[in-house]
N, C-alpha and C. Protein backbone atom coordinates (compact mmCIF):
# COMPACT_ATOMS: atom_id res chain seq x y z
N UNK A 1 83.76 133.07 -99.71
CA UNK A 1 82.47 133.72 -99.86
C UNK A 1 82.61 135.18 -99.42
N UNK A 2 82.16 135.92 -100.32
CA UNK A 2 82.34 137.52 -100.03
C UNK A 2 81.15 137.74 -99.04
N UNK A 3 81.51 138.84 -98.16
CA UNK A 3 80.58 139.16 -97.08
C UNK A 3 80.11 140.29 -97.18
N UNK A 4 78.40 140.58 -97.53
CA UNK A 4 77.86 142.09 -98.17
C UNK A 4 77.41 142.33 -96.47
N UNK A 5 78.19 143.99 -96.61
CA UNK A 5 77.18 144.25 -95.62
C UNK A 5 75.68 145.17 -95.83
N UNK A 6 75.17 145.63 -94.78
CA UNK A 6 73.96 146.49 -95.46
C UNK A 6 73.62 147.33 -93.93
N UNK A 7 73.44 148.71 -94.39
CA UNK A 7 73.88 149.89 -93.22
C UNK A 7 72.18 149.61 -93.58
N UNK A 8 71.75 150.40 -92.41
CA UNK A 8 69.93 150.34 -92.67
C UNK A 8 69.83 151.99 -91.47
N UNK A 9 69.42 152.54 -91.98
CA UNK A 9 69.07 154.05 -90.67
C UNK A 9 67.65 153.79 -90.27
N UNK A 10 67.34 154.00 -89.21
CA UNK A 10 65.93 154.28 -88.93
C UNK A 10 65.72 155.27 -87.79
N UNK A 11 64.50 155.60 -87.48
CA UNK A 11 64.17 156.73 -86.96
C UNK A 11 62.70 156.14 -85.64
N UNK A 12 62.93 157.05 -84.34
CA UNK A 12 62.30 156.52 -83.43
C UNK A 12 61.09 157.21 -83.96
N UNK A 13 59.68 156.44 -84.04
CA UNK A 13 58.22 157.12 -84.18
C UNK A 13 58.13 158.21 -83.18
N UNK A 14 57.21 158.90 -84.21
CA UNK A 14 56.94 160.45 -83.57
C UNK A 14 55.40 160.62 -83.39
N UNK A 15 54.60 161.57 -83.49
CA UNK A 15 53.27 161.78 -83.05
C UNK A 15 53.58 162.24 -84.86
N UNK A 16 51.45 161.75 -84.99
CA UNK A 16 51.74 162.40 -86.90
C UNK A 16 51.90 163.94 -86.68
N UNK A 17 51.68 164.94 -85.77
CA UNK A 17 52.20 166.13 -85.78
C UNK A 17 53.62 166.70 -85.61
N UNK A 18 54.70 165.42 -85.25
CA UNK A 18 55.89 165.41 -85.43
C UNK A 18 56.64 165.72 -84.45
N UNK A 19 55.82 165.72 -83.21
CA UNK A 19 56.43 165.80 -81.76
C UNK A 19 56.74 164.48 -81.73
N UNK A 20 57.57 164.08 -80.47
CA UNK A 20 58.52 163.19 -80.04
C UNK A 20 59.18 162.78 -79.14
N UNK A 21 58.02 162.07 -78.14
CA UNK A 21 58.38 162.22 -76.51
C UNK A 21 60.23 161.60 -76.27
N UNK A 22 60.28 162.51 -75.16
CA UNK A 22 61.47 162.67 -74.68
C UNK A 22 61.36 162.87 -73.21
N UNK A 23 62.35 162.66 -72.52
CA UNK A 23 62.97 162.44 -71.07
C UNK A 23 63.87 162.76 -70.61
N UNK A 24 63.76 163.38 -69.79
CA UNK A 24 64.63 164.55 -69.09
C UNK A 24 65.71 163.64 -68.08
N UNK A 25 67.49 163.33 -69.01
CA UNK A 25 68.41 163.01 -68.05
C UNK A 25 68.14 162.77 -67.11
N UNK A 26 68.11 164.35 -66.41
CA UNK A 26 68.04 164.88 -64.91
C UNK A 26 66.74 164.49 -63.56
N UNK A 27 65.41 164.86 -64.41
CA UNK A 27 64.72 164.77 -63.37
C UNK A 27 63.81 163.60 -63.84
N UNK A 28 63.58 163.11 -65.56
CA UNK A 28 63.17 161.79 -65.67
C UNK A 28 61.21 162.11 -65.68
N UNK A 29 61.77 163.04 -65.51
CA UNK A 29 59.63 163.50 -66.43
C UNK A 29 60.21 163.65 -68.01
N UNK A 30 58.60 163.57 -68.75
CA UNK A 30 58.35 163.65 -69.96
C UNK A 30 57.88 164.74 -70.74
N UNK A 31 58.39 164.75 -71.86
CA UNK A 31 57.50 166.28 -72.43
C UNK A 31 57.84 165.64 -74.05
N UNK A 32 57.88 166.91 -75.12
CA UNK A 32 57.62 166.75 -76.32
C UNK A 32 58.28 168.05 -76.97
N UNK A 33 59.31 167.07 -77.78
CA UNK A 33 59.66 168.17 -78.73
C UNK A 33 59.66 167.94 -79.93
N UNK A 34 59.51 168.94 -81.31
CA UNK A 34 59.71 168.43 -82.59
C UNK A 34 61.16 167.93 -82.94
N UNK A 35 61.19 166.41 -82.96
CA UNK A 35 62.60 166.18 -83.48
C UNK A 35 62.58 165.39 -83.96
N UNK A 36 63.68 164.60 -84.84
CA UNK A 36 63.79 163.71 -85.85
C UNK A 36 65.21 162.53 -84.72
N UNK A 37 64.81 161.49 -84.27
CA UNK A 37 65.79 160.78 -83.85
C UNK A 37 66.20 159.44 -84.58
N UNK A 38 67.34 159.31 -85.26
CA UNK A 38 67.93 158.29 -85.59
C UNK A 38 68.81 157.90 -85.17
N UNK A 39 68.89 156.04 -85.69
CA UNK A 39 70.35 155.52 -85.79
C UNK A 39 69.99 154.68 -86.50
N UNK A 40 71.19 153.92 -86.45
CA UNK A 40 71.66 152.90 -87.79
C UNK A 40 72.34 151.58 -87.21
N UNK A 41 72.16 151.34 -88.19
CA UNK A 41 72.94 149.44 -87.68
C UNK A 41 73.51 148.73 -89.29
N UNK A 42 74.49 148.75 -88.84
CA UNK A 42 75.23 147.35 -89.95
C UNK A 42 75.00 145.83 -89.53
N UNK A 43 74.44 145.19 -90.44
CA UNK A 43 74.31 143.82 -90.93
C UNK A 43 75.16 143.21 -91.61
N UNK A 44 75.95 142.65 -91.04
CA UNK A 44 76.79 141.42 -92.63
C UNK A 44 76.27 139.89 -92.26
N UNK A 45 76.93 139.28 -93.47
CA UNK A 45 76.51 137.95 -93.07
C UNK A 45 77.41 137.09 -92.48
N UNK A 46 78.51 138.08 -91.99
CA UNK A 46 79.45 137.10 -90.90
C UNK A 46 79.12 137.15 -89.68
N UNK A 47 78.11 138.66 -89.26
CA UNK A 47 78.13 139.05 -88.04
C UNK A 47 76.87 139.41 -87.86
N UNK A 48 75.91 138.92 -86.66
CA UNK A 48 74.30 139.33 -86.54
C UNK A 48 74.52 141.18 -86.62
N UNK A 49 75.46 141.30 -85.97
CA UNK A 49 74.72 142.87 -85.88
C UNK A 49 76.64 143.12 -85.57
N UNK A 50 77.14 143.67 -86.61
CA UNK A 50 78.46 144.40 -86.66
C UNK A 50 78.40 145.67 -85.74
N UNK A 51 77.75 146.29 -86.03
CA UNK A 51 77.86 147.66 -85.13
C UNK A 51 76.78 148.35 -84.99
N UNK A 52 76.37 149.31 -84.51
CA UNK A 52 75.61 150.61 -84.82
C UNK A 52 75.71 151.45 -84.21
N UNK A 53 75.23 152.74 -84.90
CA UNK A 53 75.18 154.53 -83.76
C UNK A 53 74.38 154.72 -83.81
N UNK A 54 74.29 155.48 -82.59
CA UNK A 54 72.94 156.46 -82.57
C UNK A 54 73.22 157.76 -82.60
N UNK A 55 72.06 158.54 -83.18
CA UNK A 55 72.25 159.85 -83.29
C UNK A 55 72.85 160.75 -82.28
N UNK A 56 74.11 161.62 -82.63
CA UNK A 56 74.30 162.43 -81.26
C UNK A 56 73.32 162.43 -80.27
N UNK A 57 74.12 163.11 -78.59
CA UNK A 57 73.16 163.16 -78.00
C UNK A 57 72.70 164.87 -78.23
N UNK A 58 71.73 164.91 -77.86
CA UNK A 58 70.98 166.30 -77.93
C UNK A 58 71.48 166.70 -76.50
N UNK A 59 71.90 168.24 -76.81
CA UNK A 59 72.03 169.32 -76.34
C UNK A 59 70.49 170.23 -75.52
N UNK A 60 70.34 170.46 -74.68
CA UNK A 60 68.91 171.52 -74.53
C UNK A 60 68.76 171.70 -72.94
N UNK A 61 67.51 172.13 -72.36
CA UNK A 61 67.38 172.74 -71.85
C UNK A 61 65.94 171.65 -71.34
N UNK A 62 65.89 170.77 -69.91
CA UNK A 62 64.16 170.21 -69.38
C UNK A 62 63.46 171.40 -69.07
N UNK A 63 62.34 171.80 -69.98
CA UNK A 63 61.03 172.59 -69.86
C UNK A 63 60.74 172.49 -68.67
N UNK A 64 61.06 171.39 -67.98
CA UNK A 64 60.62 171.35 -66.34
C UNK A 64 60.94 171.33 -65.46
N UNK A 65 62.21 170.90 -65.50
CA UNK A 65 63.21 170.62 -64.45
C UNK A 65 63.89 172.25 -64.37
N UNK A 66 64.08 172.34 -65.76
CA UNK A 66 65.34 173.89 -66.17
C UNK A 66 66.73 173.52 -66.14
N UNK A 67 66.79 172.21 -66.20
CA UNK A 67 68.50 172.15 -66.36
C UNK A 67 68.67 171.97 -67.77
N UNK A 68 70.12 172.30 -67.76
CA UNK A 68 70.83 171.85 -69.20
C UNK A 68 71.36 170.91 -68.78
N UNK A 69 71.17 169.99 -70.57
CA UNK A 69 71.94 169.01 -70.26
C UNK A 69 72.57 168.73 -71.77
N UNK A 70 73.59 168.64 -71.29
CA UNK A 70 74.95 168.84 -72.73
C UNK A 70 75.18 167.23 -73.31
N UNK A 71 74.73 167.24 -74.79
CA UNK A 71 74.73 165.73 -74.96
C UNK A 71 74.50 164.91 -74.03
N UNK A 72 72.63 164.91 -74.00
CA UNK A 72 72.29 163.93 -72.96
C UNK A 72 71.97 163.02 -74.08
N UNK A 73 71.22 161.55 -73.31
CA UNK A 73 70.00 161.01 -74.07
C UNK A 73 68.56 161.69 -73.42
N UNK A 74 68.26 161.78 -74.73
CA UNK A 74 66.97 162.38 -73.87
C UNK A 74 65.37 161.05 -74.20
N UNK A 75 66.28 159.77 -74.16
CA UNK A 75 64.96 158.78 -74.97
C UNK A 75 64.37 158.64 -73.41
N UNK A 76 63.48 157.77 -74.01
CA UNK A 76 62.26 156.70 -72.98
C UNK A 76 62.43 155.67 -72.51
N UNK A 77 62.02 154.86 -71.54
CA UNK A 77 62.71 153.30 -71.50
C UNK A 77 61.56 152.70 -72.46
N UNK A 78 60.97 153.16 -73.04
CA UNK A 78 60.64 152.33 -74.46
C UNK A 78 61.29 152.57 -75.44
N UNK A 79 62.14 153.69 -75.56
CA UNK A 79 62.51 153.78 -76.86
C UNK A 79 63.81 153.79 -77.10
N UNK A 80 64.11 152.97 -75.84
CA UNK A 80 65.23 152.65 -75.71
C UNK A 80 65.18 150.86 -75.86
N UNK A 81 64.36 150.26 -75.48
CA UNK A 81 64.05 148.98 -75.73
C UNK A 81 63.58 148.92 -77.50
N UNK A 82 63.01 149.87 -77.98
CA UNK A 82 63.12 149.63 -79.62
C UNK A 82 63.93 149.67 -79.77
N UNK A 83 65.20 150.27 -79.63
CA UNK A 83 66.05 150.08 -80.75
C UNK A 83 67.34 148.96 -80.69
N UNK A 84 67.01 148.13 -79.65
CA UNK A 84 67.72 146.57 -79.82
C UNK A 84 66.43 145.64 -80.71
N UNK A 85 65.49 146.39 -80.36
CA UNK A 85 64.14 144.88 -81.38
C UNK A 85 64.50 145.54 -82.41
N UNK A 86 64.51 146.58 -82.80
CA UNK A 86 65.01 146.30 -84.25
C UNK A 86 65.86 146.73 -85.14
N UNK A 87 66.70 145.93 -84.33
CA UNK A 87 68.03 145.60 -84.79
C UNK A 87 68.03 144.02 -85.11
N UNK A 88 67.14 144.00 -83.74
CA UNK A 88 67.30 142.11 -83.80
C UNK A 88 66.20 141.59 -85.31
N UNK A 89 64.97 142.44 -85.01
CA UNK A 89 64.07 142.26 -86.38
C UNK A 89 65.10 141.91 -87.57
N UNK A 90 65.72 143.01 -87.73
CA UNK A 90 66.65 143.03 -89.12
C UNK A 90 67.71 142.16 -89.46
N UNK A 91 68.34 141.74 -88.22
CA UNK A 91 69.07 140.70 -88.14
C UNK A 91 68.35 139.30 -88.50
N UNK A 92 67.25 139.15 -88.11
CA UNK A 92 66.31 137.33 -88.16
C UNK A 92 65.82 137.56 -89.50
N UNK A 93 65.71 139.11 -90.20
CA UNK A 93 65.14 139.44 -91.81
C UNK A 93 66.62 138.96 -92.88
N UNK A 94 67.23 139.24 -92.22
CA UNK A 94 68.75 138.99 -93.22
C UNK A 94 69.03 137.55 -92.94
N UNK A 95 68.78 136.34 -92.11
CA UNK A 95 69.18 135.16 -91.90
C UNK A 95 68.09 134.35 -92.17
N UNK A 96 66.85 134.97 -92.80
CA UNK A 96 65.58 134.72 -92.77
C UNK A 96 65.79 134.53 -94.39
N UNK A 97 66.18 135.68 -94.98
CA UNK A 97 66.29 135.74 -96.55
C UNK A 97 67.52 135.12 -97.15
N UNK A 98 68.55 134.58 -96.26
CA UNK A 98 69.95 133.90 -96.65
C UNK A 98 69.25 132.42 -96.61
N UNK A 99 68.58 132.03 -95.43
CA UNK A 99 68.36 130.51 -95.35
C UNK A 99 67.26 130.52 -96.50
N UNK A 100 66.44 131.36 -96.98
CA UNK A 100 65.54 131.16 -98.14
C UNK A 100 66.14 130.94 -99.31
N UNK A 101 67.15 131.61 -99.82
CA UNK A 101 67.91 131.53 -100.61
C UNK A 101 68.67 129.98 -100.96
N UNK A 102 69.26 129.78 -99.13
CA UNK A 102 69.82 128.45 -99.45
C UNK A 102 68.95 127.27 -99.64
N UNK A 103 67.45 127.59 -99.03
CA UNK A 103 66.68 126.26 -99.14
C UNK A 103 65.93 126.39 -100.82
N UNK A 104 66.28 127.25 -101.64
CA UNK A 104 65.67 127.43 -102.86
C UNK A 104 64.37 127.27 -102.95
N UNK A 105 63.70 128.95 -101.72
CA UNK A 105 62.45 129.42 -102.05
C UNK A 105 61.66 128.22 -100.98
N UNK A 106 62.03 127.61 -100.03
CA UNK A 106 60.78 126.71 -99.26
C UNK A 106 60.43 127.78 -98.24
N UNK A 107 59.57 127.70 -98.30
CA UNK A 107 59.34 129.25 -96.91
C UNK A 107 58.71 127.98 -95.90
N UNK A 108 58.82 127.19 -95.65
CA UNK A 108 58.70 125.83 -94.55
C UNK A 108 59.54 125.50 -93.93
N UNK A 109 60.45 125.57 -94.68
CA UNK A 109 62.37 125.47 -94.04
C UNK A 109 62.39 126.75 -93.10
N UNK A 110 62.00 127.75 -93.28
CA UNK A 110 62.29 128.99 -92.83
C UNK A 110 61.66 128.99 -91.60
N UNK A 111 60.28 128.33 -91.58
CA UNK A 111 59.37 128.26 -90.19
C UNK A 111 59.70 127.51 -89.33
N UNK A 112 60.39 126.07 -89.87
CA UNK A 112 60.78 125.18 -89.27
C UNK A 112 62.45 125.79 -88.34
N UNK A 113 62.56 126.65 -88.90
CA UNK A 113 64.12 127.29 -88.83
C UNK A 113 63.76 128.41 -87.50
N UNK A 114 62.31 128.55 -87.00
CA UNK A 114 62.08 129.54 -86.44
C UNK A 114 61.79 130.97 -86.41
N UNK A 115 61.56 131.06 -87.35
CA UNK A 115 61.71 132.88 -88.04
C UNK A 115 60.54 132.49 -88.60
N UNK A 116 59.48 133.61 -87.85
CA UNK A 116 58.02 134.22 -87.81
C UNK A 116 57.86 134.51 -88.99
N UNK A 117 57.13 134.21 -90.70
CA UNK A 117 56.78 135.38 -90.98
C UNK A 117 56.77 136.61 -90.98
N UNK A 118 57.40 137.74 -91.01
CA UNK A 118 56.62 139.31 -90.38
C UNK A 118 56.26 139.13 -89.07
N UNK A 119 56.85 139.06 -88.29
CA UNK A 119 57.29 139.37 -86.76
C UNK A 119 56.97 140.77 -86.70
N UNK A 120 55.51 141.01 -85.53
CA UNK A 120 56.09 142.31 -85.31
C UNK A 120 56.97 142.80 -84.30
N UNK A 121 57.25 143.79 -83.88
CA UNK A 121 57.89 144.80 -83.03
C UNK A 121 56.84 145.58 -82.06
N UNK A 122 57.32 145.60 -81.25
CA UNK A 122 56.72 146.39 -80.11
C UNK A 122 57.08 147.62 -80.34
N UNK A 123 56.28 148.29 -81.26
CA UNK A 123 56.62 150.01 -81.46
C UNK A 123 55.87 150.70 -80.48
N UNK A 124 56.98 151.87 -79.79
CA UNK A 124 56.58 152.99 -79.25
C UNK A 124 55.23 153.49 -79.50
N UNK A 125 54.09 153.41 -79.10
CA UNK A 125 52.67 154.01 -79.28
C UNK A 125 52.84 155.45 -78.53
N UNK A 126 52.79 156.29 -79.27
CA UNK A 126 52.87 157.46 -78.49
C UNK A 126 51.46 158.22 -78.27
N UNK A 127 50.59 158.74 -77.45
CA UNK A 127 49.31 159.25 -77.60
C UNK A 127 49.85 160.75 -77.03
N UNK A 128 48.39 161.55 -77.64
CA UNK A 128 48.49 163.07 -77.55
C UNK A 128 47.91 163.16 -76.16
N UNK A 129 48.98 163.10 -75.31
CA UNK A 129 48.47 163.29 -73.98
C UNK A 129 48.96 164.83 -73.15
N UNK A 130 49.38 165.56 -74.19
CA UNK A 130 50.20 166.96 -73.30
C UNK A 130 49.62 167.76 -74.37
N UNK A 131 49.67 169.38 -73.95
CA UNK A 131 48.95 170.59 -74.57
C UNK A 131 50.91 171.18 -75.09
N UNK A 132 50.30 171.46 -76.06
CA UNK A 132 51.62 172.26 -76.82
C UNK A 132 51.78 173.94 -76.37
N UNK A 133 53.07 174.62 -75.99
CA UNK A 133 53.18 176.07 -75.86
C UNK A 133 54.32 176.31 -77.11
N UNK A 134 54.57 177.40 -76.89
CA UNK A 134 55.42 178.41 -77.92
C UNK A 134 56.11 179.14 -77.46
N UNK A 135 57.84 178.97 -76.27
CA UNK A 135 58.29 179.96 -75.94
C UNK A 135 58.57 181.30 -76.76
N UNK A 136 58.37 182.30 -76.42
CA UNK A 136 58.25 183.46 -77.72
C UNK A 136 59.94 183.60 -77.64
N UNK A 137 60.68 182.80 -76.95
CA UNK A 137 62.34 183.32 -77.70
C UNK A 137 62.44 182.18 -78.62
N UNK A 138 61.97 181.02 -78.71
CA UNK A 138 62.19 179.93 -80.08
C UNK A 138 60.57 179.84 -80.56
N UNK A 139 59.49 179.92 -81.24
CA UNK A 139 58.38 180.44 -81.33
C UNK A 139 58.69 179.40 -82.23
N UNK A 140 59.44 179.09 -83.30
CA UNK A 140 59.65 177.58 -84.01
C UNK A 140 59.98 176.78 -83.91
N UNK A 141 60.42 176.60 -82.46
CA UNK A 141 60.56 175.20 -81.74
C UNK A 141 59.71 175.34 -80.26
N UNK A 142 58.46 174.83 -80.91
CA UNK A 142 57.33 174.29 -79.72
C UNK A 142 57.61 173.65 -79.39
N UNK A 143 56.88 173.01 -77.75
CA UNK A 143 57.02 172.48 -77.10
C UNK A 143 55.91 171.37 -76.60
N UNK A 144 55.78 170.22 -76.33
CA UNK A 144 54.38 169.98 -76.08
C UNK A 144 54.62 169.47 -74.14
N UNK A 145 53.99 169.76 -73.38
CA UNK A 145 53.98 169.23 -71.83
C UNK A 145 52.91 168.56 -70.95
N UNK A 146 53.34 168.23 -70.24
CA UNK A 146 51.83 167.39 -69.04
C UNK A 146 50.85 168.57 -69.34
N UNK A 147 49.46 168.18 -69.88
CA UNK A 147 48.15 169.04 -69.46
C UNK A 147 48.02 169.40 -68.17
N UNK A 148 48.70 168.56 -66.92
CA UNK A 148 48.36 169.30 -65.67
C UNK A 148 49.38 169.51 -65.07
N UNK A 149 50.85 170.59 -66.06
CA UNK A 149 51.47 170.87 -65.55
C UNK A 149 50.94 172.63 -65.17
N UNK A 150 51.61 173.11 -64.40
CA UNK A 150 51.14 174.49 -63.44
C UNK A 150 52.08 175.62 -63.48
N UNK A 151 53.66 175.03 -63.77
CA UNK A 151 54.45 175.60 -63.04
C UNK A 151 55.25 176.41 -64.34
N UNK A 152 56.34 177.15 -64.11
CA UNK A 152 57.24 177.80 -64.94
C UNK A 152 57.99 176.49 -65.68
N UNK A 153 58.09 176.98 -67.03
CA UNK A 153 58.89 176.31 -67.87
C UNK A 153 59.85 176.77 -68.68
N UNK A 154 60.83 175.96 -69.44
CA UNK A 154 61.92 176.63 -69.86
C UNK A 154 62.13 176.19 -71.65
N UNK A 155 62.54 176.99 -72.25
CA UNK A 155 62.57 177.07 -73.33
C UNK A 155 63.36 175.86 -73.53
N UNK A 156 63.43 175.01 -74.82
CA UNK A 156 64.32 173.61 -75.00
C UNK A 156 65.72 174.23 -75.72
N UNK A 157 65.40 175.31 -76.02
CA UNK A 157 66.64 175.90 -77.17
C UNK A 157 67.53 176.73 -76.25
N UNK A 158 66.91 177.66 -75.63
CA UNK A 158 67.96 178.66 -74.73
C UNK A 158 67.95 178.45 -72.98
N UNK A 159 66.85 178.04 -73.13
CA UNK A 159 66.79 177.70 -71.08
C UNK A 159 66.13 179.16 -70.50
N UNK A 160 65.46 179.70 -71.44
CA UNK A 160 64.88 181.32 -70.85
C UNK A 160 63.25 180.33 -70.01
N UNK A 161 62.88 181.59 -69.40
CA UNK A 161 61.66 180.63 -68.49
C UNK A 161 60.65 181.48 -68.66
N UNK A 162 59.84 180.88 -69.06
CA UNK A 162 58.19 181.62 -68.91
C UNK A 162 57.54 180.59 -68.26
N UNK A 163 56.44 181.42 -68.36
CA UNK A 163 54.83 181.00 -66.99
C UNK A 163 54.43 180.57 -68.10
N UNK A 164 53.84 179.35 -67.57
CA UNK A 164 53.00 178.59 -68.62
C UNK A 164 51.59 178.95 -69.34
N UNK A 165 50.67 179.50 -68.14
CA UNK A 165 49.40 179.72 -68.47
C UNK A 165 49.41 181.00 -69.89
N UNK A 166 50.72 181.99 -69.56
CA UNK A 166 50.36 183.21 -70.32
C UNK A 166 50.81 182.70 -71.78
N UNK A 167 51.56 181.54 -72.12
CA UNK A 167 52.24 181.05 -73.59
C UNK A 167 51.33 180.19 -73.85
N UNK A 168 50.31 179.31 -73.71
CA UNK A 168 49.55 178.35 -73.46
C UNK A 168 49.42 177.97 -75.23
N UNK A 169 49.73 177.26 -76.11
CA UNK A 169 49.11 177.13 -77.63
C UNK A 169 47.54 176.70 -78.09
């Protein structure tokens, strides 16, 4: 029996304005930047879950802390717990649609087999809980931070520092 595999990419949810909480290595507060985070996972049907990557780590600069941090992770401990659920989702979807196949279409076999219907996932809910600035040395890479932060912050691109109140978006 030949063994198909199937690469699948996905991407951690963002705010619909396309910010994308993140976490600072170093000091482990939160803020918001516009970014796109993926990875991927291979499926075969010899193996629940053959492999997967995740997207480099990001390079930058904590708005709050001010450190650099050179290929950190910069996820959440939620969004770090998504991306084993779904992997595992995709895995019980591919053994879900093989045993359908073999029971020729009983979707009873399949329940009886344990596999939910459309299972959901515990997705990342992200809410607009921080005010966005605009360091004027990256002015196209905003930033979003705690509403009751006070203090000097640092650009995510170069690590230059401005006062918050005078950049405010």
């Amino acid at each position: 029996m030949r063994d198909s595999a199937r690469a699948y990419t996905f991407a951690l949810p963002a705010e619909s304005d396309g910010f994308l909480r993140r976490e600072c290595p170093s000091c482990r507060r939160q803020f918001k930047v516009k970014a796109v985070d993926t990875f991927s996972a291979v499926l075969s049907e010899r193996a629940a879950l053959d492999e997967y990557e995740l997207s480099g780590g990001m390079t930058g600069h904590c708005p709050l802390c001010h450190e650099m941090v050179v290929r950190g992770d910069w996820r959440t401990d939620a969004q770090r717990r998504y991306i084993p659920n779904i992997r595992m989702d995709g895995t019980a979807h591919l053994y879900a649609s093989q045993l359908l196949s073999a029971s020729k279409g009983s979707r009873a076999l399949i329940e009886l087999a344990g596999f939910p219907p459309g299972a959901a996932l515990e997705t990342p809910v992200d809410t607009n809980d921080m005010d966005i600035v605009l360091p004027l040395c990256h002015e196209s890479y905003p930033l979003k931070v705690p509403s009751d932060w006070c203090e000097d912050l640092s650009c995510f691109m170069c690590g230059a520092r401005f006062s918050f109140p005078a950049i405010h978006g």
